[in-house]
Protein backbone atom coordinates (compact mmCIF):
# COMPACT_ATOMS: atom_id res chain seq x y z
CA UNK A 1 168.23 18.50 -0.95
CA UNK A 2 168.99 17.23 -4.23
CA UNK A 3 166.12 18.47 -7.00
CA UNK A 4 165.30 15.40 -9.32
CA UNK A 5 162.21 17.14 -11.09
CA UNK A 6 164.78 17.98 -13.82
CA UNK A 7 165.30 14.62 -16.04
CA UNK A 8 166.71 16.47 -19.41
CA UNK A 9 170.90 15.66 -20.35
CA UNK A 10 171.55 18.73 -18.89
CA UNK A 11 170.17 18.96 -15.90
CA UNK A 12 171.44 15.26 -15.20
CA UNK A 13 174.89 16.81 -15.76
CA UNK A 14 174.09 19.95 -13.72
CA UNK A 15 173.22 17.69 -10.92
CA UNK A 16 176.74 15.22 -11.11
CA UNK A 17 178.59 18.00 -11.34
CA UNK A 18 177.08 19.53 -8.19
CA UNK A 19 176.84 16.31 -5.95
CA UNK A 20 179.52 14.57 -7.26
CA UNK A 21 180.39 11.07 -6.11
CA UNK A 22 180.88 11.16 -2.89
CA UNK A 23 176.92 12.25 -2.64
CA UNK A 24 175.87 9.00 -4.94
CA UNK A 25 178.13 6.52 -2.87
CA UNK A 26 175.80 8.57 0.29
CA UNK A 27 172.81 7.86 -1.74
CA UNK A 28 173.37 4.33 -2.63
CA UNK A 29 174.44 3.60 1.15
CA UNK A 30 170.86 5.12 2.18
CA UNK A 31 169.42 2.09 0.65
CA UNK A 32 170.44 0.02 3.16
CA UNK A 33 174.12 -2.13 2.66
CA UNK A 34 173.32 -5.30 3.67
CA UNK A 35 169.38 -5.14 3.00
CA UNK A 36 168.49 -7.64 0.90
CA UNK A 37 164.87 -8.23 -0.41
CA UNK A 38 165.06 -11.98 -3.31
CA UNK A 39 162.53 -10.42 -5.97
CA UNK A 40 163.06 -9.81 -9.23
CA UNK A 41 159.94 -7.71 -10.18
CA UNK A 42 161.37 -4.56 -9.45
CA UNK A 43 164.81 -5.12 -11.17
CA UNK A 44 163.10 -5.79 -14.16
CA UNK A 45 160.34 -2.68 -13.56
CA UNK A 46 163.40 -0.60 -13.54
CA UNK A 47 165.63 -2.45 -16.27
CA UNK A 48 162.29 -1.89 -18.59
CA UNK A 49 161.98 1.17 -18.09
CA UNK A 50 166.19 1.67 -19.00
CA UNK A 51 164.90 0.04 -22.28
CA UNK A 52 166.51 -3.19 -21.19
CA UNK A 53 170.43 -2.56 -21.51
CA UNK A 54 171.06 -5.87 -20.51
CA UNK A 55 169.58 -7.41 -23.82
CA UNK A 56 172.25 -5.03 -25.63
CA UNK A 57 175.15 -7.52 -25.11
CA UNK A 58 175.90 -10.92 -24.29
CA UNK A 59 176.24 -12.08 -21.15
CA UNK A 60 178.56 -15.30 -19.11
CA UNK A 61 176.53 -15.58 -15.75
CA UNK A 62 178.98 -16.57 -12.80
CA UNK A 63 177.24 -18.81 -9.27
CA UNK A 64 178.58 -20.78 -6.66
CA UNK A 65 179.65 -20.73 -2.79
CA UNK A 66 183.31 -19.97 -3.42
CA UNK A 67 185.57 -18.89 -6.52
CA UNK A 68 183.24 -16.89 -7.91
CA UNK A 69 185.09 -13.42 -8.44
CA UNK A 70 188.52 -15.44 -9.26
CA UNK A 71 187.05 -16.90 -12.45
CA UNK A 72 185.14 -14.09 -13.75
CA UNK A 73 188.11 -12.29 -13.15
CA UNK A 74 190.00 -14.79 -15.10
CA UNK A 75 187.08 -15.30 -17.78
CA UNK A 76 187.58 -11.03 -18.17
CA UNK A 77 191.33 -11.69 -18.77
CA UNK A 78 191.04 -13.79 -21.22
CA UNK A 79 188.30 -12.62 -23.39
CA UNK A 80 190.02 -8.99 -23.39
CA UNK A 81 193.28 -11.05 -24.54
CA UNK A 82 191.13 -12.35 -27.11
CA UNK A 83 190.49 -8.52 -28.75
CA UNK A 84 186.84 -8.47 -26.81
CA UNK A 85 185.59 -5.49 -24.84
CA UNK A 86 184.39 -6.68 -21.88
CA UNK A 87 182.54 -5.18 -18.91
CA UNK A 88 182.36 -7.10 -15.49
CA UNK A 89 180.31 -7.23 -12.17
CA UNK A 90 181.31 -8.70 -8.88
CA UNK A 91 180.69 -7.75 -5.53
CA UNK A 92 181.21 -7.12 -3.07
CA UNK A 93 184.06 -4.90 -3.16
CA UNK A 94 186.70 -4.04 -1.14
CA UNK A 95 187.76 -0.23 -1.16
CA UNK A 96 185.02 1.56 -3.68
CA UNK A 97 181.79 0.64 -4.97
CA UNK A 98 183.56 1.35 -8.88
CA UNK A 99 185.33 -1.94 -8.43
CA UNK A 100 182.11 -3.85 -8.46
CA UNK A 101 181.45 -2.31 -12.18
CA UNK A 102 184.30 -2.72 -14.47
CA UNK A 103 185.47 -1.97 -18.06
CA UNK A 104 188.35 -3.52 -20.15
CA UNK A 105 189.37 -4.76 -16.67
CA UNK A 106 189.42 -1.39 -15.00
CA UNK A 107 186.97 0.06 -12.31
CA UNK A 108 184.63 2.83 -13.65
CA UNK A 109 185.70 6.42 -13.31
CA UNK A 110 183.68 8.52 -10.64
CA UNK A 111 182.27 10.21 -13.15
CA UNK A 112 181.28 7.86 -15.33
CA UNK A 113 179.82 5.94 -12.51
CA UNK A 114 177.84 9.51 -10.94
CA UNK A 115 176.83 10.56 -14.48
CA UNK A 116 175.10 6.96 -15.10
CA UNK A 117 173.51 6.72 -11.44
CA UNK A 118 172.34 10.01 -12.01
CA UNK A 119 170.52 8.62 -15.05
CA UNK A 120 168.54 5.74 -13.29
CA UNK A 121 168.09 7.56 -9.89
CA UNK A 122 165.13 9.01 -11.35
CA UNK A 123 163.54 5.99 -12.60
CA UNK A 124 164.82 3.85 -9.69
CA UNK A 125 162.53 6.66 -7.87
CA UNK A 126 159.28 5.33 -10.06
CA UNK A 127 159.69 1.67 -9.46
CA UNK A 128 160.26 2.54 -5.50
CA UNK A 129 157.48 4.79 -5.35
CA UNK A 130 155.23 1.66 -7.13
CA UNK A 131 157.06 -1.28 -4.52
CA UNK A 132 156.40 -2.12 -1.48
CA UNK A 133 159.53 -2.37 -0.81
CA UNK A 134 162.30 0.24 -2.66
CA UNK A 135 165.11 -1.24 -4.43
CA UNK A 136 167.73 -2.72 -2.67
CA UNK A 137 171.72 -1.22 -2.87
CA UNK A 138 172.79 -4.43 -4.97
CA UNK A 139 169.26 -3.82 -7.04
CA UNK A 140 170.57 -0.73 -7.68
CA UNK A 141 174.34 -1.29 -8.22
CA UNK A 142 173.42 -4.18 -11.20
CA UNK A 143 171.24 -1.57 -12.99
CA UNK A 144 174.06 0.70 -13.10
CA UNK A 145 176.47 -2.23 -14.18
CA UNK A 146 173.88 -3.46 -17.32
CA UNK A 147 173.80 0.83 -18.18
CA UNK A 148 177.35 1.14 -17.60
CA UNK A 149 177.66 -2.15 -19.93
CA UNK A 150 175.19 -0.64 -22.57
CA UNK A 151 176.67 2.42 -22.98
CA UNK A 152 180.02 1.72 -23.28
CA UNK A 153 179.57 -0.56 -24.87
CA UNK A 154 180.82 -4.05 -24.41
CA UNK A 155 181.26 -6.73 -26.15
CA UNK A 156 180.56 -9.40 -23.02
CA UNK A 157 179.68 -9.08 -20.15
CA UNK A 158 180.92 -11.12 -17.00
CA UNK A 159 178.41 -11.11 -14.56
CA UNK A 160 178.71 -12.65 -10.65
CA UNK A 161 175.40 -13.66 -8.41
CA UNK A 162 175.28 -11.29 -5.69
CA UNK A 163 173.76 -13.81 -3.52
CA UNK A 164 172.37 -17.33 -4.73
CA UNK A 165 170.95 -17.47 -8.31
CA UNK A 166 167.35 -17.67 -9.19
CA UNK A 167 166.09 -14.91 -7.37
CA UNK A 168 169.66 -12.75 -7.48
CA UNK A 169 169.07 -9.16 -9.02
CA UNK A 170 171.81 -10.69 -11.50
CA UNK A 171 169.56 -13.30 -12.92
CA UNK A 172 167.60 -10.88 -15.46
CA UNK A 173 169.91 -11.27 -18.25
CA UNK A 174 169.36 -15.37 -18.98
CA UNK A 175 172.97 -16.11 -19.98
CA UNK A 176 173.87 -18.37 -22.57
CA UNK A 177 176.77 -19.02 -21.01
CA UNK A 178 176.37 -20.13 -16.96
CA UNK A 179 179.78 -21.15 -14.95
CA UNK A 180 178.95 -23.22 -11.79
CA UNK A 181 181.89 -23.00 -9.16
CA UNK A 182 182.30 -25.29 -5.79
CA UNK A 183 179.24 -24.89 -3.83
CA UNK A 184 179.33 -25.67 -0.27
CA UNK A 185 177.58 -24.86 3.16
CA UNK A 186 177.12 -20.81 3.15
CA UNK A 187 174.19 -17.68 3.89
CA UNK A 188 171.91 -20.97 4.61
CA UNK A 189 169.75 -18.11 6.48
CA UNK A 190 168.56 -17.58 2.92
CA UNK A 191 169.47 -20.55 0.70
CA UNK A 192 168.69 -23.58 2.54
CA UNK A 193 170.49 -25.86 5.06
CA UNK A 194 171.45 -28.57 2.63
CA UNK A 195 174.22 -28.73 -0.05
CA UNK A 196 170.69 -29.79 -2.13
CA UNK A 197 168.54 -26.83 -1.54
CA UNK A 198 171.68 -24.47 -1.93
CA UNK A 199 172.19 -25.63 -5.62
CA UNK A 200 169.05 -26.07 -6.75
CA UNK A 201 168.95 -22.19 -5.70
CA UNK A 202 172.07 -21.18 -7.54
CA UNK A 203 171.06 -23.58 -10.45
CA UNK A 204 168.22 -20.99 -10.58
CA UNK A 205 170.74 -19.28 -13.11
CA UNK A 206 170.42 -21.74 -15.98
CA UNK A 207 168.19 -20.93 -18.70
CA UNK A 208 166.79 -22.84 -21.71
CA UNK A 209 169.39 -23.71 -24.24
CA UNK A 210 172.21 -22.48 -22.01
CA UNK A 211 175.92 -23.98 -21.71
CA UNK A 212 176.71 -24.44 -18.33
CA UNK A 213 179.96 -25.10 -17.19
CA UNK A 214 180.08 -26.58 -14.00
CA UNK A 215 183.04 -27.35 -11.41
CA UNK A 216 183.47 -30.54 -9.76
CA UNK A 217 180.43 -31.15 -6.62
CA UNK A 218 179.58 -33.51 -4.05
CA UNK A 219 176.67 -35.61 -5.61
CA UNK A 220 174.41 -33.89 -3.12
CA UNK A 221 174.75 -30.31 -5.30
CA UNK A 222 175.64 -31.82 -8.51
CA UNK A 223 171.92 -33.96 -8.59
CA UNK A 224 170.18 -30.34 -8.76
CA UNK A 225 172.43 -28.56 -11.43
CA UNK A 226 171.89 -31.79 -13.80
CA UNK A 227 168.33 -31.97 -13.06
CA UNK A 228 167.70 -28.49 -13.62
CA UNK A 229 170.41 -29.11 -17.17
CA UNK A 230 167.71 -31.46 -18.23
CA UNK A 231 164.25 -29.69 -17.15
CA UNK A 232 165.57 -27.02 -19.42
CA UNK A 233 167.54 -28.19 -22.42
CA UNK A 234 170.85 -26.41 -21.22
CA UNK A 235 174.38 -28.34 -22.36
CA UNK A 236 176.47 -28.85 -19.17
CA UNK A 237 180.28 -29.45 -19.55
CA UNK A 238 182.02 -30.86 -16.48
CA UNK A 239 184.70 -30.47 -14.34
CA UNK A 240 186.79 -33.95 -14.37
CA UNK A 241 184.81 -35.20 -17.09
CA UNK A 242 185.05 -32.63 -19.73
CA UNK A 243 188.08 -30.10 -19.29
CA UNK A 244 190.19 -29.96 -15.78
CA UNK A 245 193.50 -29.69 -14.82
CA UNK A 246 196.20 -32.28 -16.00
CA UNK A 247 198.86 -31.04 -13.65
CA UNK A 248 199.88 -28.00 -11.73
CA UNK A 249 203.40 -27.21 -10.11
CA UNK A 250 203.82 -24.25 -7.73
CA UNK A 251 205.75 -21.52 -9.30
CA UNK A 252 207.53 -18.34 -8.50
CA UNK A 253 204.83 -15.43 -8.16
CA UNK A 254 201.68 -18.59 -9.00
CA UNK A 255 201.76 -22.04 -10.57
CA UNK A 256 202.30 -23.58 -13.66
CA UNK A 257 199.21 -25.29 -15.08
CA UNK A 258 198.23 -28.11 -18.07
CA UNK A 259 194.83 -27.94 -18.54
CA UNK A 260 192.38 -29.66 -20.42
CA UNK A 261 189.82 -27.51 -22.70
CA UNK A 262 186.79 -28.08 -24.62
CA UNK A 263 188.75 -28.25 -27.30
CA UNK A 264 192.65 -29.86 -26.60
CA UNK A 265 195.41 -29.06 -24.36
CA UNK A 266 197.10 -25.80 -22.88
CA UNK A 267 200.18 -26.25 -21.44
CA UNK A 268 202.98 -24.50 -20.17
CA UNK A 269 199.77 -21.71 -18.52
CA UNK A 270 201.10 -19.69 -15.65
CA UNK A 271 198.72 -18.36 -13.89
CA UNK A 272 199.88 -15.54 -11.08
CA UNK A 273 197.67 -17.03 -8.15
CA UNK A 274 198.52 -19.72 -5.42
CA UNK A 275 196.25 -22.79 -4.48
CA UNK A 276 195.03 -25.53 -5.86
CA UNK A 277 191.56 -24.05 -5.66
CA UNK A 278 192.75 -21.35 -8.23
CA UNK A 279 194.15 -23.76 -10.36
CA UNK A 280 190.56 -25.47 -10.40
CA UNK A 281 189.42 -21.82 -11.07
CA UNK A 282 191.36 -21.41 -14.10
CA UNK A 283 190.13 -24.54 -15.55
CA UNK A 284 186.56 -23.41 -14.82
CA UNK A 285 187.12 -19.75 -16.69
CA UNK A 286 189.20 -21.37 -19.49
CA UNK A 287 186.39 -23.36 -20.10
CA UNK A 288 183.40 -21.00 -20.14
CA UNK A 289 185.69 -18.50 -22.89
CA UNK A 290 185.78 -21.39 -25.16
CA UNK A 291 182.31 -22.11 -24.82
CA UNK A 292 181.51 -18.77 -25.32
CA UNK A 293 183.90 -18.31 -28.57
CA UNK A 294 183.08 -21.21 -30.02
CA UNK A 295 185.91 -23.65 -29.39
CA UNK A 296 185.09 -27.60 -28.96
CA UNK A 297 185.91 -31.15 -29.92
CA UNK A 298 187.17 -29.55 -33.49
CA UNK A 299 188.42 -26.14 -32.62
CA UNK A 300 191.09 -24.85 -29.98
CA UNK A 301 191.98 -21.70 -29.10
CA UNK A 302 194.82 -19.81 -29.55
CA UNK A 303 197.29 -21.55 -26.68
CA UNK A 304 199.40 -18.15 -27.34
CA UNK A 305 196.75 -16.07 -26.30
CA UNK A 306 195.27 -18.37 -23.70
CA UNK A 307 198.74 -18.12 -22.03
CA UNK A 308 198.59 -14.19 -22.09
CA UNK A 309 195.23 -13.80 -20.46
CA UNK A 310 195.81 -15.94 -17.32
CA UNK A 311 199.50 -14.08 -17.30
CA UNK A 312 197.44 -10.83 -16.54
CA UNK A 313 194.98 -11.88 -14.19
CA UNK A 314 194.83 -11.02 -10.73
CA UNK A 315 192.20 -11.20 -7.65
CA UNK A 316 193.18 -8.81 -4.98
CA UNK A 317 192.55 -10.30 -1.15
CA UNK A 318 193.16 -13.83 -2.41
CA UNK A 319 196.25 -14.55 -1.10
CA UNK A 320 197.41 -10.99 -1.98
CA UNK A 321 200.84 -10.37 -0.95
CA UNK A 322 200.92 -6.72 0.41
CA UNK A 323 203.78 -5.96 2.34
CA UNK A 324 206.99 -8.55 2.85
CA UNK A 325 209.42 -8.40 6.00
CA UNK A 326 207.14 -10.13 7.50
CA UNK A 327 205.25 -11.14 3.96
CA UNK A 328 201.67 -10.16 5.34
CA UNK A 329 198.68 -11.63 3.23
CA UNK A 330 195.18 -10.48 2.96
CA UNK A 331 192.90 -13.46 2.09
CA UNK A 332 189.03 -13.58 1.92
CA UNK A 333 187.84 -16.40 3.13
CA UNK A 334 184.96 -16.72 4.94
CA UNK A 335 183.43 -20.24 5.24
CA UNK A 336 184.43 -23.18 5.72
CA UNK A 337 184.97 -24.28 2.57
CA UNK A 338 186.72 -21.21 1.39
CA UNK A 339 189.21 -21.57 4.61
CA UNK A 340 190.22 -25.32 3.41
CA UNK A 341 191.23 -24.03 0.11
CA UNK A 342 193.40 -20.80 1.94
CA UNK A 343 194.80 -23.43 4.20
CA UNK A 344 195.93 -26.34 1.91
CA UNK A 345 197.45 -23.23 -0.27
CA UNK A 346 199.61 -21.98 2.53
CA UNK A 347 200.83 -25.74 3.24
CA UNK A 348 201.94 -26.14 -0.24
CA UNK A 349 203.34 -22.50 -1.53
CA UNK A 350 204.09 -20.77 1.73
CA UNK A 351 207.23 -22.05 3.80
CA UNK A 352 206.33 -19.99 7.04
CA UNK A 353 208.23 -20.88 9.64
CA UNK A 354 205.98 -18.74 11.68
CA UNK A 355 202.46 -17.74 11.18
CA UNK A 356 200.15 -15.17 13.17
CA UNK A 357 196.54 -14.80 12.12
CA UNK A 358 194.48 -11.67 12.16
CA UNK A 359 191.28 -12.77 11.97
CA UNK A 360 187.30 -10.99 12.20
CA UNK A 361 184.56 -12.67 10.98
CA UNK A 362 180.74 -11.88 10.25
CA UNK A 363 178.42 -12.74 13.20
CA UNK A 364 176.49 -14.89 10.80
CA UNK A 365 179.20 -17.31 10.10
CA UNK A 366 180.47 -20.28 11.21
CA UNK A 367 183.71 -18.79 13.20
CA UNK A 368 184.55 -21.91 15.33
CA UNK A 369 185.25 -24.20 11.97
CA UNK A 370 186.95 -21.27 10.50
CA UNK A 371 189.49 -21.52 13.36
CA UNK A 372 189.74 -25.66 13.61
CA UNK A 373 190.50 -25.57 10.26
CA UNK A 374 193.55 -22.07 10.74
CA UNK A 375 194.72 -24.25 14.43
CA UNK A 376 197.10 -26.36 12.86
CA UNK A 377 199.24 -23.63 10.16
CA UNK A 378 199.20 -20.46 12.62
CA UNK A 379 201.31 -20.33 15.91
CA UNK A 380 198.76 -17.34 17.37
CA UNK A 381 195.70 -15.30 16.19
CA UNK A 382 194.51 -11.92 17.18
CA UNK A 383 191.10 -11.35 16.65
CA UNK A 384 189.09 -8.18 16.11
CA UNK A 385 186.10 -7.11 14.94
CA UNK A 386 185.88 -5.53 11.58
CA UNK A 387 183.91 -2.35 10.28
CA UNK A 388 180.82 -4.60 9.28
CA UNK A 389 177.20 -3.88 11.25
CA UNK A 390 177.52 -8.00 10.94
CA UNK A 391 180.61 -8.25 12.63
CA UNK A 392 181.10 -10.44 15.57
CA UNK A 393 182.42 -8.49 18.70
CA UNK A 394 186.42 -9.34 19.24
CA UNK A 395 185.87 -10.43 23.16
CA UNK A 396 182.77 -13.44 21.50
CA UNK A 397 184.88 -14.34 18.76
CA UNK A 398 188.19 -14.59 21.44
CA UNK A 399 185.69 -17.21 23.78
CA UNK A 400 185.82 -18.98 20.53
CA UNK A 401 189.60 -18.67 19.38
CA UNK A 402 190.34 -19.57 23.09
CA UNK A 403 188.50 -23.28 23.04
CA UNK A 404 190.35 -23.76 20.18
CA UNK A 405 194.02 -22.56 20.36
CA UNK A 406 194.22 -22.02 23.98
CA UNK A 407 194.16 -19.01 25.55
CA UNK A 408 198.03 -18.38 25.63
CA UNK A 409 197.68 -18.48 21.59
CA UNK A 410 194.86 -15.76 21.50
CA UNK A 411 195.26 -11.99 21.61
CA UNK A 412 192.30 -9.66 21.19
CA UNK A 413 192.50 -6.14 19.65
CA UNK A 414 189.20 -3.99 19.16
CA UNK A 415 190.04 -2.27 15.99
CA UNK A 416 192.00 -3.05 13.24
CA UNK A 417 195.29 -1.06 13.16
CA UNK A 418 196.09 -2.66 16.70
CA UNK A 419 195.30 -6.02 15.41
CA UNK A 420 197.70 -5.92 12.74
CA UNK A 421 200.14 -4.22 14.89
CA UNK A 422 200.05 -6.79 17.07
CA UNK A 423 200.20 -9.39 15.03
CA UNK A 424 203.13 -8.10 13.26
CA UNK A 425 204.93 -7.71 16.92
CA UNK A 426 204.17 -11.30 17.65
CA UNK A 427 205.43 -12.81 14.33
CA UNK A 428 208.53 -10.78 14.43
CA UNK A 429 209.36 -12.06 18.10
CA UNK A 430 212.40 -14.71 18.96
CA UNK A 431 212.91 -14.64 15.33
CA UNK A 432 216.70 -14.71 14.86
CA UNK A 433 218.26 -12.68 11.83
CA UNK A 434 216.02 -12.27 8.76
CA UNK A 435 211.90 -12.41 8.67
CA UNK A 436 212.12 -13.96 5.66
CA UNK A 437 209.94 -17.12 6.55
CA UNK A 438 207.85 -14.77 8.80
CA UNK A 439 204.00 -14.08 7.98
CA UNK A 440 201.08 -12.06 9.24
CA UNK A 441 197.33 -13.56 7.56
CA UNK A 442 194.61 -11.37 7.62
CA UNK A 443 191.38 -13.23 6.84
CA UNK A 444 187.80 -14.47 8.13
CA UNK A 445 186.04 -12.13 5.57
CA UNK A 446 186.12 -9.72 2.44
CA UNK A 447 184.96 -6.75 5.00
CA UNK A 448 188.07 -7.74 7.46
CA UNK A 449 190.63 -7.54 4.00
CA UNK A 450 189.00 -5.00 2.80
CA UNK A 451 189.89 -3.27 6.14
CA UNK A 452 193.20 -4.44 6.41
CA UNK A 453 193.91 -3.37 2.51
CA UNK A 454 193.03 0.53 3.09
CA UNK A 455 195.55 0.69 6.04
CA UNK A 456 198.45 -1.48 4.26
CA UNK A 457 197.90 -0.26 0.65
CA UNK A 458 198.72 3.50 1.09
């Protein structure tokens, strides 16, 4: 057992260097993965008692249903092209917890990420002791992010909602810059059953004299965000009103985009991701750095530098391309809303001639839209069930695919490595001469790419 009666530098060190970081990602799983507790109280017991390391920077606050890690990954590009040091939190993540904490657009080292937990385990130990309930694994993982951020330290940080907004661990820091992405129908277990009560949760993120830039909504979840604009005194920017995209043209490798800023137009901006939804995404990110460095009605940005940012960005399992001959791509989508966008992408950029799905989903969600809406691009799916506690068994989710596709279009593999062996087999069959317009799309959740990426990434 693991002494923690010693709190001095040393025997902090003494300890990381003994347990290492295999023995903190054991730690931080003993907290419960999926456990979630909306509170804020004890965050902020334990962020006090840090001495508040998220006041040491400022902060661009990311919400919404779907988008959200694309544009703060694209914000990150772009302020770093700008000369900033950034840090940046997402989640969840899809091989190691490091990913969710990044610096300068790389994951934390393992020991920079042991040394710091081993800093606030102590004190995390305190505020549990206090609670009635200990701190959660995402409670946990943001307090290491704000440290992490502190003592780097950064110049920004870009921080995503874990879950929601005004009750979200994340929602400490009271941003003075808040990005709204779509927001649609998703975890209505814990936000509501209405597009309505859903934003008015995630508007929960805006703070007084914040600048909130906001993607286009249906009037039912714009009403909230405006509302809660006013109530506040927070400046909101627009989607379609105030910056968007002009035009957009698929291109090799992405798509070519002319946007409209805060403060002119940026054309000629590749950006290295497919969809129109990413192209909205861009828009969205483009327009929270300017708001953040200043630019407006009477100042642009450098379009140079603009251009260089969204040149560098990437989102792995959106779309990612990981293996070709068949192309097989590893996509996270995981609502309904989210599957539209992954869809309508593949229509436009991909010319498959023949599609097979892998898909595993999250017992939670809504699996039979997710397959109406893959029925009409994929010629067969094989469904599985993916390492999640939440997962949906294969042979429930195959009653499902079955009503759907038909049973003679559904094939059901237990674990992964079959599925996409399988799937592979079936794209690559009657296929005359080259697999060129042959593909293999894993999707139906981060947890199921996530999966998919540790087998096809080594």
């Amino acid at each position: 057992m693991t002494d923690h009666t010693d709190t001095s530098t040393a025997g902090r060190a003494s300890r990381a260097a003994q347990t290492g970081f295999a023995a903190v990602e054991a730690e931080l799983a003993g907290r419960g993965f999926t456990r979630m507790v909306f509170e804020l109280d004890r965050i902020a017991a334990l962020l006090d008692l840090l001495g508040s390391p998220q006041r040491a920077y400022p902060s661009i606050h990311l919400t919404g249903t779907n988008g959200k890690t694309s544009t703060a990954r694209m914000i990150d590009s772009l302020l770093r092209a700008f000369g900033l040091h950034t840090g940046r939190y997402t989640s969840p993540h899809l091989e190691t917890v490091r990913e969710r904490i990044s610096l300068d657009g790389e994951p934390v080292d393992e020991e920079r990420f042991t040394a710091t937990y081993r800093e606030v385990e102590p004190l995390a130990e305190l505020v549990d002791a206090r609670s009635a309930e200990p701190l959660t694994y995402f409670d946990m993982t943001t307090a290491l992010a704000f440290a992490t951020f502190a003592d780097a330290p950064v110049d920004v940080a870009v921080v995503e909602v874990g879950l929601g907004g005004a009750e979200d661990s994340t929602n400490v820091i009271q941003a003075g810059v808040c990005v709204l992405t779509p927001i649609g129908l998703d975890h209505t277990e814990f936000l509501g059953d209405t597009l309505q009560d859903i934003a008015l949760a995630k508007a929960g993120i805006i703070h007084p004299g914040a600048t909130v830039l906001c993607a286009a909504q249906e009037e039912e979840a714009a009403r909230p965000i405006l509302e809660r604009c006013a109530e506040v005194g927070a400046t909101v920017a627009r989607e379609g009103v105030e910056f968007g995209v002009l035009r957009r043209a698929v291109a090799v490798g992405g798509q070519m985009l002319s946007i409209q800023g805060l403060g002119g137009v940026y054309d000629e901006v590749f950006v290295p991701l497919h969809g129109a939804h990413q192209a909205q995404n861009a828009a969205v990110a483009l327009a929270a750095v300017e708001a953040f460095l200043g630019a407006g009605a009477k100042r642009q940005l450098d379009v140079e530098t603009v251009r260089e940012g969204f040149a560098t960005a990437t989102s792995p399992g959106r779309l990612e391309r990981v293996r070709t001959a068949p192309t097989i791509l590893l996509d996270g989508a995981h609502n309904p809303h989210g599957m539209a966008a992954t869809v309508a992408a593949l229509q436009e950029e991909f010319a498959f001639s023949k599609l097979v799905a892998v898909l595993g989903v999250l017992a939670d969600k809504d699996a039979a839209s997710l397959l109406e809406l893959l029925e009409p691009v994929v010629d067969q799916v094989v469904v599985t069930r993916n390492s999640s506690p939440r997962a949906m068994p294969a042979r429930e989710l195959a009653a499902l695919a079955a009503e759907v596709f038909g049973p003679d279009r559904v094939e059901v593999a237990e674990e992964m490595p079959d599925a996409i062996e399988v799937a592979v087999t079936l794209a690559e069959e009657d296929v005359p001469g080259e697999l060129a317009g042959v593909g293999v799309l894993v999707t139906g959740s981060v947890v199921t790419v996530a999966d998919a990426r540790r087998l096809l990434k080594r």
